[in-house]
N, C-alpha and C. Protein backbone atom coordinates (compact mmCIF):
# COMPACT_ATOMS: atom_id res chain seq x y z
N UNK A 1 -19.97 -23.70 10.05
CA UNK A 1 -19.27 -24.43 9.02
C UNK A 1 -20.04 -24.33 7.69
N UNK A 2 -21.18 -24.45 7.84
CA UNK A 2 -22.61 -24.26 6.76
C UNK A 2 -22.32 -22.90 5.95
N UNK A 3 -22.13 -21.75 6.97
CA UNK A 3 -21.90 -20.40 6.33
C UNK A 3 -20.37 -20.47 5.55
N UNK A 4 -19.74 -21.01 6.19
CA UNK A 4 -17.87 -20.95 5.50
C UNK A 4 -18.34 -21.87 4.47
N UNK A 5 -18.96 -23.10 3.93
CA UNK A 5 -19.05 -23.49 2.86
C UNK A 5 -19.09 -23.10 1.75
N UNK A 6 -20.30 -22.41 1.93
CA UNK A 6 -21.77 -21.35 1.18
C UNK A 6 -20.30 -20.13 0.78
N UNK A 7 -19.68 -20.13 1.35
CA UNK A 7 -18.92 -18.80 1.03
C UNK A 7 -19.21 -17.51 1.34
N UNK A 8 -20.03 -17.36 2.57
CA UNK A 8 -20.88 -16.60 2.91
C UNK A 8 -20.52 -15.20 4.31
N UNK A 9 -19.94 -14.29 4.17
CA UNK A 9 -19.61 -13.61 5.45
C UNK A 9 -21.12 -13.49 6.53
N UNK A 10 -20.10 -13.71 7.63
CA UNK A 10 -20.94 -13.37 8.26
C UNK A 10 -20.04 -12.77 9.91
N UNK A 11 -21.59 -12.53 10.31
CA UNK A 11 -20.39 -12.62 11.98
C UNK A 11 -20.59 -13.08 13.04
N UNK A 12 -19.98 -13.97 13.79
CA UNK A 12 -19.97 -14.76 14.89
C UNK A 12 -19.69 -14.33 15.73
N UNK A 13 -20.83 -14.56 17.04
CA UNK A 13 -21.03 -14.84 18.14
C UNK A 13 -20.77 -15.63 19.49
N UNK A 14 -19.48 -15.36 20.16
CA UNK A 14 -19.63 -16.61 20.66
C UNK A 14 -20.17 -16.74 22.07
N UNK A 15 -20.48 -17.62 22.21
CA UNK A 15 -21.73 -18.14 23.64
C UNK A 15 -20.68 -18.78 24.27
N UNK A 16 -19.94 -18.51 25.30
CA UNK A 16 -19.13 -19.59 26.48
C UNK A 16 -20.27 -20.16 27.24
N UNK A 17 -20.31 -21.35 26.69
CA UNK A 17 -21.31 -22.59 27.13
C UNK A 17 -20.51 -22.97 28.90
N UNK A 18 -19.50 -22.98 29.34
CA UNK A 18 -18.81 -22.82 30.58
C UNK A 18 -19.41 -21.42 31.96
N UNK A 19 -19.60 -20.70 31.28
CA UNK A 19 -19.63 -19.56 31.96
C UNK A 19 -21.96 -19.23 31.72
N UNK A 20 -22.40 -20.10 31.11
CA UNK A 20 -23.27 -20.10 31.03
C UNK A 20 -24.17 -18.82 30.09
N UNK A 21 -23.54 -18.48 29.13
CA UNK A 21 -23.85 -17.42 28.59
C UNK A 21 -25.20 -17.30 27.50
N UNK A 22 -25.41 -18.70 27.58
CA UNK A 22 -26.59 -19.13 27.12
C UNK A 22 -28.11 -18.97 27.98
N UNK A 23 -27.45 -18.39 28.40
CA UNK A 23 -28.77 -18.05 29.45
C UNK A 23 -28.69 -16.63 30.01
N UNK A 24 -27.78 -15.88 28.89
CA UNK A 24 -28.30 -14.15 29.33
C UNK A 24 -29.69 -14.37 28.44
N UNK A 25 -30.15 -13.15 29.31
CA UNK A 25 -31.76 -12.50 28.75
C UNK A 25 -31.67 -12.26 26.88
N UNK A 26 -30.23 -11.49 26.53
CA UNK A 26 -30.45 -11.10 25.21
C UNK A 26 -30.28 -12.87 24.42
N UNK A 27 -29.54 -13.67 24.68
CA UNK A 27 -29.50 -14.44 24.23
C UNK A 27 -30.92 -15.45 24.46
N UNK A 28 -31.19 -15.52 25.23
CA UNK A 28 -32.58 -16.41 25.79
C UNK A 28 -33.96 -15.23 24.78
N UNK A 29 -33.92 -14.09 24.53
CA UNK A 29 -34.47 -13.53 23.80
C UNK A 29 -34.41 -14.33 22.13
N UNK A 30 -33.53 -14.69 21.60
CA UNK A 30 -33.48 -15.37 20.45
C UNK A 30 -33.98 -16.85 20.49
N UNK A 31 -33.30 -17.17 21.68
CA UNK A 31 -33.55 -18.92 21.71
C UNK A 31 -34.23 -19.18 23.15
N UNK A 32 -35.40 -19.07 23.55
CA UNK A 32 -36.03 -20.09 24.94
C UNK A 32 -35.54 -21.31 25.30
N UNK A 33 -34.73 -22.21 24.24
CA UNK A 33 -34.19 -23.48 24.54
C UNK A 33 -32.54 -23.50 25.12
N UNK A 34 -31.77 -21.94 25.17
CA UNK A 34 -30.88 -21.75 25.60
C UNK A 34 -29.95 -22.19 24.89
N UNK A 35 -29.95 -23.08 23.70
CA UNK A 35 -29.03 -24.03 23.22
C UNK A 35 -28.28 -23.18 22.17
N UNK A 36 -27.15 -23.51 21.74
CA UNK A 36 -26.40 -23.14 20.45
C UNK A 36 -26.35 -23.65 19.40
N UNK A 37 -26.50 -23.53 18.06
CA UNK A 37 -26.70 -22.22 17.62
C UNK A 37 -27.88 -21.62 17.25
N UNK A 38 -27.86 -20.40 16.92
CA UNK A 38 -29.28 -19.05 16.68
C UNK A 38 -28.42 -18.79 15.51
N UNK A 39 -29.00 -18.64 14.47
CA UNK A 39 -29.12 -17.58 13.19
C UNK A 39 -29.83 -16.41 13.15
N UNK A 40 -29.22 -15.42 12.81
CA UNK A 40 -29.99 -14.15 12.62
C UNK A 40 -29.74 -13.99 11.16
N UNK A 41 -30.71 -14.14 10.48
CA UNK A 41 -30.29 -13.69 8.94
C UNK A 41 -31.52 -12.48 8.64
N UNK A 42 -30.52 -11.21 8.63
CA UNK A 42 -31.79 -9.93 8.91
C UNK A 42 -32.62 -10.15 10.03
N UNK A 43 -34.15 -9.95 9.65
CA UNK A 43 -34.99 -10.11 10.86
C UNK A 43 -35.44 -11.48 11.40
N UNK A 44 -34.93 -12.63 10.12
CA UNK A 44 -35.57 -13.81 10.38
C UNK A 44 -34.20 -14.25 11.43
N UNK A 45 -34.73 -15.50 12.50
CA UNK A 45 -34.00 -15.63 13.42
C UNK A 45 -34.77 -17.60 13.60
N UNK A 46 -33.77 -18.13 13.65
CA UNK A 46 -33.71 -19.79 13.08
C UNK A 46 -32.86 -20.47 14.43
N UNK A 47 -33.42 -21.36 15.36
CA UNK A 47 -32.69 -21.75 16.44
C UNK A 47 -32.54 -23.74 15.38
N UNK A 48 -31.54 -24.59 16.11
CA UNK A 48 -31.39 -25.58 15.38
C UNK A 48 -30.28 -26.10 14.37
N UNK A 49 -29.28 -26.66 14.69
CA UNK A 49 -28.45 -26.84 13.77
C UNK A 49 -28.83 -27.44 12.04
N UNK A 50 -29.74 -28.24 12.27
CA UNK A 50 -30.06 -29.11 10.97
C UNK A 50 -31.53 -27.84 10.38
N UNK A 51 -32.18 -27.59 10.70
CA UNK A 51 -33.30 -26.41 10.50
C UNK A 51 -32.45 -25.14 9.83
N UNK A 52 -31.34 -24.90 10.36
CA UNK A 52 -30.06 -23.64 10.14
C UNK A 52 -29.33 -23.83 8.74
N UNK A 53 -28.87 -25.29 8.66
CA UNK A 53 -28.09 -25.98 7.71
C UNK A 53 -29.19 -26.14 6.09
N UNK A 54 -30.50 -26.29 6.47
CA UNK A 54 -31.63 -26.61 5.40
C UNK A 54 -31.81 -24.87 4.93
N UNK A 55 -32.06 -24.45 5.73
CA UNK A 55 -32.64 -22.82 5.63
C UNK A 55 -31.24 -22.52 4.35
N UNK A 56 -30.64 -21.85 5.23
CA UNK A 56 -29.20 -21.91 4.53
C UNK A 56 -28.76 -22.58 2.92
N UNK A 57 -29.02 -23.74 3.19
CA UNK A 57 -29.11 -24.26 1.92
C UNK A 57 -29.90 -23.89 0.77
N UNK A 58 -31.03 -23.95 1.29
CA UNK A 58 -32.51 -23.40 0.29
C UNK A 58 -31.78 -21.78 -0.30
N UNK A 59 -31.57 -21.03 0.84
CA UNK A 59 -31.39 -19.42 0.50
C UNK A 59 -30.80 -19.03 -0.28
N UNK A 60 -29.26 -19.65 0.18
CA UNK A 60 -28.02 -19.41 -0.27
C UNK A 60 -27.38 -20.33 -1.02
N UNK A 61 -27.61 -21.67 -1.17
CA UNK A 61 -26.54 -22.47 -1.47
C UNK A 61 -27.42 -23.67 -3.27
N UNK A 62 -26.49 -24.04 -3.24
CA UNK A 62 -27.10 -24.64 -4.87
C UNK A 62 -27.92 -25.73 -4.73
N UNK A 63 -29.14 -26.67 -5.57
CA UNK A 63 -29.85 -27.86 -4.97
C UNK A 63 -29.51 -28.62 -4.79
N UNK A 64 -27.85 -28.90 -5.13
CA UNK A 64 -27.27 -29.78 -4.74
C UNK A 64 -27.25 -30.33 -3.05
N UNK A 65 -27.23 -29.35 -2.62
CA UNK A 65 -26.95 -29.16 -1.00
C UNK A 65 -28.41 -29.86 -0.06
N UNK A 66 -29.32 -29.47 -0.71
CA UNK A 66 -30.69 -29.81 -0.24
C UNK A 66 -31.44 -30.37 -1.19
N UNK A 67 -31.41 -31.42 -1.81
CA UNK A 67 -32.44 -31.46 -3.00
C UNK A 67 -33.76 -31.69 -3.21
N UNK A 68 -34.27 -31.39 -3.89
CA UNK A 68 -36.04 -31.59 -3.89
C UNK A 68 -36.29 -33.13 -4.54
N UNK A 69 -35.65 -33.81 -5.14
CA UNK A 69 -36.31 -35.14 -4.88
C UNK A 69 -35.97 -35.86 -3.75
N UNK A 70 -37.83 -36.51 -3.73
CA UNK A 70 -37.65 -36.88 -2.39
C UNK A 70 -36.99 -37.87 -2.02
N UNK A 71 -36.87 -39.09 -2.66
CA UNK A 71 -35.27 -39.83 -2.05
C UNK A 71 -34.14 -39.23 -1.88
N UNK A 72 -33.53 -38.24 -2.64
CA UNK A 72 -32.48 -37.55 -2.11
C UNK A 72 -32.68 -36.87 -0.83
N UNK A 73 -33.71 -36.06 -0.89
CA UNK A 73 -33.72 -35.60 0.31
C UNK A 73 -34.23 -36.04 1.78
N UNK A 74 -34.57 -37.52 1.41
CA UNK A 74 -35.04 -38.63 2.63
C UNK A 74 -33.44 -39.06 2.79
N UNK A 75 -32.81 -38.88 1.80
CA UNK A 75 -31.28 -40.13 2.07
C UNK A 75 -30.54 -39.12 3.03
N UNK A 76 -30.40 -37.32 2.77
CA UNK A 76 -29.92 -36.54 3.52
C UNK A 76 -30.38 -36.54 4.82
N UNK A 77 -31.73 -36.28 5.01
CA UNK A 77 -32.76 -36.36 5.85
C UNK A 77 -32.56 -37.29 7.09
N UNK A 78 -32.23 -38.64 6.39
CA UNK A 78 -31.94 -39.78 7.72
C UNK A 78 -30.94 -39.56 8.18
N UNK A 79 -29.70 -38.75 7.82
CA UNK A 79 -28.89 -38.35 8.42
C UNK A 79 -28.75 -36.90 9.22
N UNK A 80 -29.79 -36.49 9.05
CA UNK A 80 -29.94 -35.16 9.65
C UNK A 80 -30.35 -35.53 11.49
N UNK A 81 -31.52 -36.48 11.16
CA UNK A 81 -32.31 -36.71 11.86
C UNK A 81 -31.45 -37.61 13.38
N UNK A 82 -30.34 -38.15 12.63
CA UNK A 82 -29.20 -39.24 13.39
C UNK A 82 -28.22 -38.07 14.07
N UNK A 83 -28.09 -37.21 13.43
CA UNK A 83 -27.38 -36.04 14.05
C UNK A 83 -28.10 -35.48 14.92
N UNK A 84 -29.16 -35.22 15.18
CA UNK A 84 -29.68 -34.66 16.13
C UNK A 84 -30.26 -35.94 16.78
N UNK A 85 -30.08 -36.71 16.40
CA UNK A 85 -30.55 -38.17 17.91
C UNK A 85 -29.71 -38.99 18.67
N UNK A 86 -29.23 -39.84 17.53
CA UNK A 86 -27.67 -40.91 17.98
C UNK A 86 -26.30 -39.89 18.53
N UNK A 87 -26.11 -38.92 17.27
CA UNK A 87 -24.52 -38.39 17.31
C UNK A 87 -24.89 -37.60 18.71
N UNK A 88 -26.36 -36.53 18.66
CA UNK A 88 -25.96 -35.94 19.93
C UNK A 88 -26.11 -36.61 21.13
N UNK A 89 -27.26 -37.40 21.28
CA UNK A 89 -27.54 -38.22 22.64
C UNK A 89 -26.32 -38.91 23.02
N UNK A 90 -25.29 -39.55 22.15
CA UNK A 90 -24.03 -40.09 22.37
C UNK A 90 -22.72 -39.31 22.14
N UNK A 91 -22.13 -38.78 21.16
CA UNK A 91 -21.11 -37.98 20.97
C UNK A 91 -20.92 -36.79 21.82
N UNK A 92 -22.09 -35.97 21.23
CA UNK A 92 -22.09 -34.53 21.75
C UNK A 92 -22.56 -34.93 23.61
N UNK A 93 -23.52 -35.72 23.64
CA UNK A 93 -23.76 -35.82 25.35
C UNK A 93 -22.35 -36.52 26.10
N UNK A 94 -21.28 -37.22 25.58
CA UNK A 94 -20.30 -37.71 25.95
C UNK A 94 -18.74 -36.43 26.26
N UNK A 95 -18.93 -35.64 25.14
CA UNK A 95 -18.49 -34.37 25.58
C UNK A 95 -19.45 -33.91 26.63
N UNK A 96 -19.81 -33.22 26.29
CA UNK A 96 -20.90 -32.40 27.22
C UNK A 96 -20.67 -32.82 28.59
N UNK A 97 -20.92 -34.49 29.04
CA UNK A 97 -20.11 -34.64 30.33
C UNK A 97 -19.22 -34.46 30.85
N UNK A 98 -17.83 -34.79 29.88
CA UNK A 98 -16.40 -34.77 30.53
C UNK A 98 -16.23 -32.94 30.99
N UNK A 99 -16.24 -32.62 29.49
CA UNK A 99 -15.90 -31.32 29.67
C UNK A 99 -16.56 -30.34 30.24
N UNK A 100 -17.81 -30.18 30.31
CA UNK A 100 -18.99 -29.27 30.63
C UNK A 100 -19.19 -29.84 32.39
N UNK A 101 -19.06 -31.02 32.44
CA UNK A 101 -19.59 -31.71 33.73
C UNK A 101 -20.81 -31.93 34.15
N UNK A 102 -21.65 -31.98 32.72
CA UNK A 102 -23.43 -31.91 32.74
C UNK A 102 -23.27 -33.42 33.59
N UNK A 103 -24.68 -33.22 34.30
CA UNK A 103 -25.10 -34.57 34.68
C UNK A 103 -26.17 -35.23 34.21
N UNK A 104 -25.90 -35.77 33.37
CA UNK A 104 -25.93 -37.40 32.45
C UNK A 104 -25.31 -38.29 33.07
N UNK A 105 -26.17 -39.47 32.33
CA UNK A 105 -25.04 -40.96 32.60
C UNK A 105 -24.65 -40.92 31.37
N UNK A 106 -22.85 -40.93 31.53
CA UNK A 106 -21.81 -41.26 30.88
C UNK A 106 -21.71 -42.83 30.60
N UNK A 107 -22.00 -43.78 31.28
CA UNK A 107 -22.19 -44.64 30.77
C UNK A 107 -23.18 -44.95 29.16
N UNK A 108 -24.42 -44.36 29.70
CA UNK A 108 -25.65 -44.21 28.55
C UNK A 108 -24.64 -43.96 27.92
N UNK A 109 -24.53 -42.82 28.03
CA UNK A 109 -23.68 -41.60 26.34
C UNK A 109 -22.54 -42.62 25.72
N UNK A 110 -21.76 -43.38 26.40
CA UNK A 110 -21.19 -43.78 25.75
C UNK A 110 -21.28 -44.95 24.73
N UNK A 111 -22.33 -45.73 25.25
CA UNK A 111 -23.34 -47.03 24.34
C UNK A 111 -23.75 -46.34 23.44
N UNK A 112 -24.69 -44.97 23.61
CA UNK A 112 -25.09 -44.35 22.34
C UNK A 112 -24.03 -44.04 21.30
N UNK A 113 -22.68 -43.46 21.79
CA UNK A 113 -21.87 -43.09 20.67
C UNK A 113 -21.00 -44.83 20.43
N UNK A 114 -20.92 -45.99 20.66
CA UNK A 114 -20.87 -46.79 20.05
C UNK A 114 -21.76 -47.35 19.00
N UNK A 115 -22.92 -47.68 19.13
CA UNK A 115 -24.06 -47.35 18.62
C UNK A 115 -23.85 -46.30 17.39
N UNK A 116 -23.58 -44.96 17.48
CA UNK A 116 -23.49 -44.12 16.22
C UNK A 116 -22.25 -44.29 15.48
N UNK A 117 -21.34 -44.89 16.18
CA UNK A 117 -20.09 -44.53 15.80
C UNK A 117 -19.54 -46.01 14.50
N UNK A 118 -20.36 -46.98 15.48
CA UNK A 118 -20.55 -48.38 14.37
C UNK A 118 -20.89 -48.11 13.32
N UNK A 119 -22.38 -47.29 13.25
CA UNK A 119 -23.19 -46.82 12.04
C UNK A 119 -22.21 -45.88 10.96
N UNK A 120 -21.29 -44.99 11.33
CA UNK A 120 -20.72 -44.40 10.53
C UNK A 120 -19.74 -44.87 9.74
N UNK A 121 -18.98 -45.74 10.90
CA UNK A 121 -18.08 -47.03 9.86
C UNK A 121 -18.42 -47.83 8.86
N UNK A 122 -19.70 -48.70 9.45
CA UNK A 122 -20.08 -49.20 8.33
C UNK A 122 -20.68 -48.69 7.21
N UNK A 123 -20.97 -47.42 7.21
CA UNK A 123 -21.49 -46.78 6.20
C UNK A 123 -20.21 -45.85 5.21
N UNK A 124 -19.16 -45.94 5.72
CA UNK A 124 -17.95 -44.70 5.29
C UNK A 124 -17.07 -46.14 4.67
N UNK A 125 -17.00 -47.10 5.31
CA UNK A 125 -16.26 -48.48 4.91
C UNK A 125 -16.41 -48.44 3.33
N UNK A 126 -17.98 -48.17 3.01
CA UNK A 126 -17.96 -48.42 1.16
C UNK A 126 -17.85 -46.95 0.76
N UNK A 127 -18.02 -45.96 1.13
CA UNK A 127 -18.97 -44.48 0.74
C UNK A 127 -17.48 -43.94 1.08
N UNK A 128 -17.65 -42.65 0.23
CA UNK A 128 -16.64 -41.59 0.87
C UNK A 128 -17.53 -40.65 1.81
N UNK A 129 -18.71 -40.46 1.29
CA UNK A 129 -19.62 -39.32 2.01
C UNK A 129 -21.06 -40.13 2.55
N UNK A 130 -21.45 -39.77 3.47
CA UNK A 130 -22.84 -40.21 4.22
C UNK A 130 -24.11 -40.04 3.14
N UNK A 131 -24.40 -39.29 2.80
CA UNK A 131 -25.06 -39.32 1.31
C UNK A 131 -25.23 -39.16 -0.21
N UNK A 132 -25.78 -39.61 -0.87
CA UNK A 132 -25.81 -39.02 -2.23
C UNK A 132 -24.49 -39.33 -2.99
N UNK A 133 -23.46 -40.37 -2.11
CA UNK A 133 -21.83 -40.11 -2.80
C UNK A 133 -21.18 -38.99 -3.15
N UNK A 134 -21.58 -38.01 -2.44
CA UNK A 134 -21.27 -36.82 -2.52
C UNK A 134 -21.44 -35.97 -1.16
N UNK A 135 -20.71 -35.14 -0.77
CA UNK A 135 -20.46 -34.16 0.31
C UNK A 135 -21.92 -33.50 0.56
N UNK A 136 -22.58 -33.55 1.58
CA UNK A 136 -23.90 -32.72 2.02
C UNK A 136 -23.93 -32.26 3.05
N UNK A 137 -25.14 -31.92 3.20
CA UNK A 137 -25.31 -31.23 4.42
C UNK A 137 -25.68 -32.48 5.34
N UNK A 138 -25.58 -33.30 5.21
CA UNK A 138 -25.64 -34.96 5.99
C UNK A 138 -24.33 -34.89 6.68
N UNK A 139 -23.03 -34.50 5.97
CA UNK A 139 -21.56 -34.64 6.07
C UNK A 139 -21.20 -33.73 7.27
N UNK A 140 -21.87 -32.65 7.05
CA UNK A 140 -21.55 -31.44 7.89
C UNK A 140 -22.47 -31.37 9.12
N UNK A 141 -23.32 -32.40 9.33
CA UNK A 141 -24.37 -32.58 10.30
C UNK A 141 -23.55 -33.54 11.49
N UNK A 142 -22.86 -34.38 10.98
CA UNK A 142 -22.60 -35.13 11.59
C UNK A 142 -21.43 -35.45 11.97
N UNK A 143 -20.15 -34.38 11.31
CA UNK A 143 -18.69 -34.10 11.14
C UNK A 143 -17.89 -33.46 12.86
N UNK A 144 -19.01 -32.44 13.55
CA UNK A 144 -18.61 -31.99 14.29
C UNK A 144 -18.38 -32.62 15.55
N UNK A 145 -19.47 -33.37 15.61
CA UNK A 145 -19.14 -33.77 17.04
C UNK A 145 -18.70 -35.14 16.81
N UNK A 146 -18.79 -36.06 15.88
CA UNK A 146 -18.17 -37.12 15.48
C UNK A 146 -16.15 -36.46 15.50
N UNK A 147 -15.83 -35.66 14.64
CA UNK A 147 -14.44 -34.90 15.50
C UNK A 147 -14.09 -34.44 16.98
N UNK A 148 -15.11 -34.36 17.72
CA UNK A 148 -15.00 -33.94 18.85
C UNK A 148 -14.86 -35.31 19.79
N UNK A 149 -15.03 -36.30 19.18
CA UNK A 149 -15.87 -37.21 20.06
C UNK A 149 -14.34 -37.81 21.30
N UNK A 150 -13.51 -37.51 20.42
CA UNK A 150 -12.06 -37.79 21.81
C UNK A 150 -12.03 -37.28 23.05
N UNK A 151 -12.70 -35.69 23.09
CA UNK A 151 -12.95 -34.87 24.02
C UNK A 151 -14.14 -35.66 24.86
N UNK A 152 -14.87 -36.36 24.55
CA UNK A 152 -15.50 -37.66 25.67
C UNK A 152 -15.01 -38.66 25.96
N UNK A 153 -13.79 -38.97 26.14
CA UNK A 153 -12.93 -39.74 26.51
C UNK A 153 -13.21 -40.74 25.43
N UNK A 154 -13.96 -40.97 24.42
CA UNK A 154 -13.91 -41.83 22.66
C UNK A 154 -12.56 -41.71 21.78
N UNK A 155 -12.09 -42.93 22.16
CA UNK A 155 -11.30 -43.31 20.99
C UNK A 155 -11.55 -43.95 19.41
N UNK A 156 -10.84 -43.10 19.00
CA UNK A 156 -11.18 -43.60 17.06
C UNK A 156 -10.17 -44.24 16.43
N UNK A 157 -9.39 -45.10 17.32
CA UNK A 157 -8.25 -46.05 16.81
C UNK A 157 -8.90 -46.72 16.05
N UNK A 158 -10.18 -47.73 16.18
CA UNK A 158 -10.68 -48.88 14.90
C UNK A 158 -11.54 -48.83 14.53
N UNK A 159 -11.99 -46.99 14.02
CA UNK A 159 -12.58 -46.64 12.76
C UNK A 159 -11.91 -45.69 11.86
N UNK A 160 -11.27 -46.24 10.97
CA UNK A 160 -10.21 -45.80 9.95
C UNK A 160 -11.10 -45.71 9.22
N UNK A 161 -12.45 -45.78 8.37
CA UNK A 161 -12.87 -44.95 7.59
C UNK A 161 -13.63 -43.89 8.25
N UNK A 162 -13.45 -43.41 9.56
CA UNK A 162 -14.45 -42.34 10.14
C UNK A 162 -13.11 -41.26 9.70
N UNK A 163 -12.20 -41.87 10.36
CA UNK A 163 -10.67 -40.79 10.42
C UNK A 163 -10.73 -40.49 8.64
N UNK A 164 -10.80 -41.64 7.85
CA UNK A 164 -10.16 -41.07 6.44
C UNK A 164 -11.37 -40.09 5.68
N UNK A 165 -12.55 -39.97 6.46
CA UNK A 165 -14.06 -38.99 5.85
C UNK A 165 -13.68 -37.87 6.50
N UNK A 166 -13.04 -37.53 7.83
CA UNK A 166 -12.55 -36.46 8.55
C UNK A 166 -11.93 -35.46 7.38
N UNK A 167 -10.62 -36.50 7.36
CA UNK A 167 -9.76 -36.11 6.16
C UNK A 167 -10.48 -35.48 4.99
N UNK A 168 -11.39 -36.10 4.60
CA UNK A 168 -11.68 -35.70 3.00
C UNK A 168 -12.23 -34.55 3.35
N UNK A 169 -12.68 -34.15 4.42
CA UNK A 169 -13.76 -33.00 4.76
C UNK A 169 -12.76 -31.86 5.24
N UNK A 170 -11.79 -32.22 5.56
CA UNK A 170 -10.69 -31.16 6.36
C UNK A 170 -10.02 -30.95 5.17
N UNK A 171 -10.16 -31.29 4.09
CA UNK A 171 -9.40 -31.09 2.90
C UNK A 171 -10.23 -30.21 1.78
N UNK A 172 -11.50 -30.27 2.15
CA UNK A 172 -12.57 -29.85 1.15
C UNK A 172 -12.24 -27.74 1.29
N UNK A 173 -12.73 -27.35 0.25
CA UNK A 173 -11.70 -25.67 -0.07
C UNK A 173 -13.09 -25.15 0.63
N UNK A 174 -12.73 -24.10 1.47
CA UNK A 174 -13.84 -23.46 2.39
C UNK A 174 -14.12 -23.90 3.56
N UNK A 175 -13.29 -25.11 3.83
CA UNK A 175 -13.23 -26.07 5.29
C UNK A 175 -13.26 -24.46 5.92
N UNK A 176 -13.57 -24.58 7.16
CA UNK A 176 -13.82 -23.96 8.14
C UNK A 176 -13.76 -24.56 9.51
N UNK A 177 -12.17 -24.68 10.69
CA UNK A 177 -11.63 -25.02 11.53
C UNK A 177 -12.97 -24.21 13.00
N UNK A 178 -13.24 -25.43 13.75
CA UNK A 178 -13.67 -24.76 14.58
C UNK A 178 -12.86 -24.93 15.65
N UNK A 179 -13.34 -24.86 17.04
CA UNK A 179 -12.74 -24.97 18.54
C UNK A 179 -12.55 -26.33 18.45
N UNK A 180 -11.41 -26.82 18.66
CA UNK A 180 -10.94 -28.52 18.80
C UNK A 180 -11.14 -29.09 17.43
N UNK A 181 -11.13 -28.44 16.29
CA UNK A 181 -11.84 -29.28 15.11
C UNK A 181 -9.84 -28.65 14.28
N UNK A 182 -9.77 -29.19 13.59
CA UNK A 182 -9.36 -30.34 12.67
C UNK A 182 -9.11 -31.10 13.66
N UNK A 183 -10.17 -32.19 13.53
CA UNK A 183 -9.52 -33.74 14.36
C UNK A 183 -8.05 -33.91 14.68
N UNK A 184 -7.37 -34.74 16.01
CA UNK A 184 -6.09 -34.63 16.13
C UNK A 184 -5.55 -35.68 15.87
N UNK A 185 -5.01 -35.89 14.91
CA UNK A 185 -4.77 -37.07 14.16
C UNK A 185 -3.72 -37.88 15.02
């Protein structure tokens, strides 16, 4: 989504996380952690969604995206950091069960994505965007699996400002539709 922003060609790979493809040799050659996604940009090679999204930013994209003062980039930052803790330990691990059939407690996962899912309301209730009042890489950290999150049996009936930030982001020019993503309204 980071690269379709940036305006950036590239070419994708895809890993059937079902069929376990994350664990051929050529792929386990890029990433030891088996996980998705890997960047190859030339020879440099970047495992990590939020590490991928910063890189990216710095390289390619304007300072808007990443900025060098450090409250801005602590305000992005705490949301980077929630994306890879709350959203995945709860959202993404709440998929990951139903559909994947990992064994986790689904119970856990699902306290955690209440837990994240509170946090985003009350924060989208005043804000259009998670940081800076403006669209970041905070937005796009935390967009995917917060859209996915129905596919864990999570309903988003009574958070109407999570659904109306969906919107603004599914509307933004360079959106980039993934597997199950534009949210199903």
């Amino acid at each position: 989504m980071m690269l379709a922003f940036l305006g950036l060609e590239y070419k994708r790979i895809d890993i059937d996380l079902r069929r376990n493809d994350q664990m051929n040799p050529d792929f386990i050659s890029l990433n030891r952690l088996h996980k998705v996604p890997v960047l190859v940009d030339d020879e440099f090679v970047i495992r990590d969604s939020a590490a991928i999204m910063i890189y990216l930013a710095r390289k390619y994209g304007k300072p808007e995206w990443y900025p060098v003062s450090p409250a801005e980039m602590a305000e992005i930052q705490q949301w980077l950091s929630f994306s890879v803790n709350e959203v995945f330990n709860g959202l993404a691990m709440s998929r990951a069960i139903v559909i994947f059939n990992r064994d986790f407690d689904l119970k856990l996962a699902h306290a955690l994505t209440d837990i994240a899912l509170d946090l985003l309301e009350f924060r989208l209730k005043d804000h259009d965007w998670l940081a800076l009042d403006r669209f970041t890489l905070a937005d796009i950290a935390c967009y995917p699996y917060a859209a996915l999150v129905h596919e864990g049996g999570i309903s988003l009936e009574e958070f109407s400002s999570i659904r109306s930030w969906f919107k603004r982001i599914e509307s933004l020019p360079r959106y980039a539709a993934m597997p199950g993503l534009p949210y199903p309204y």
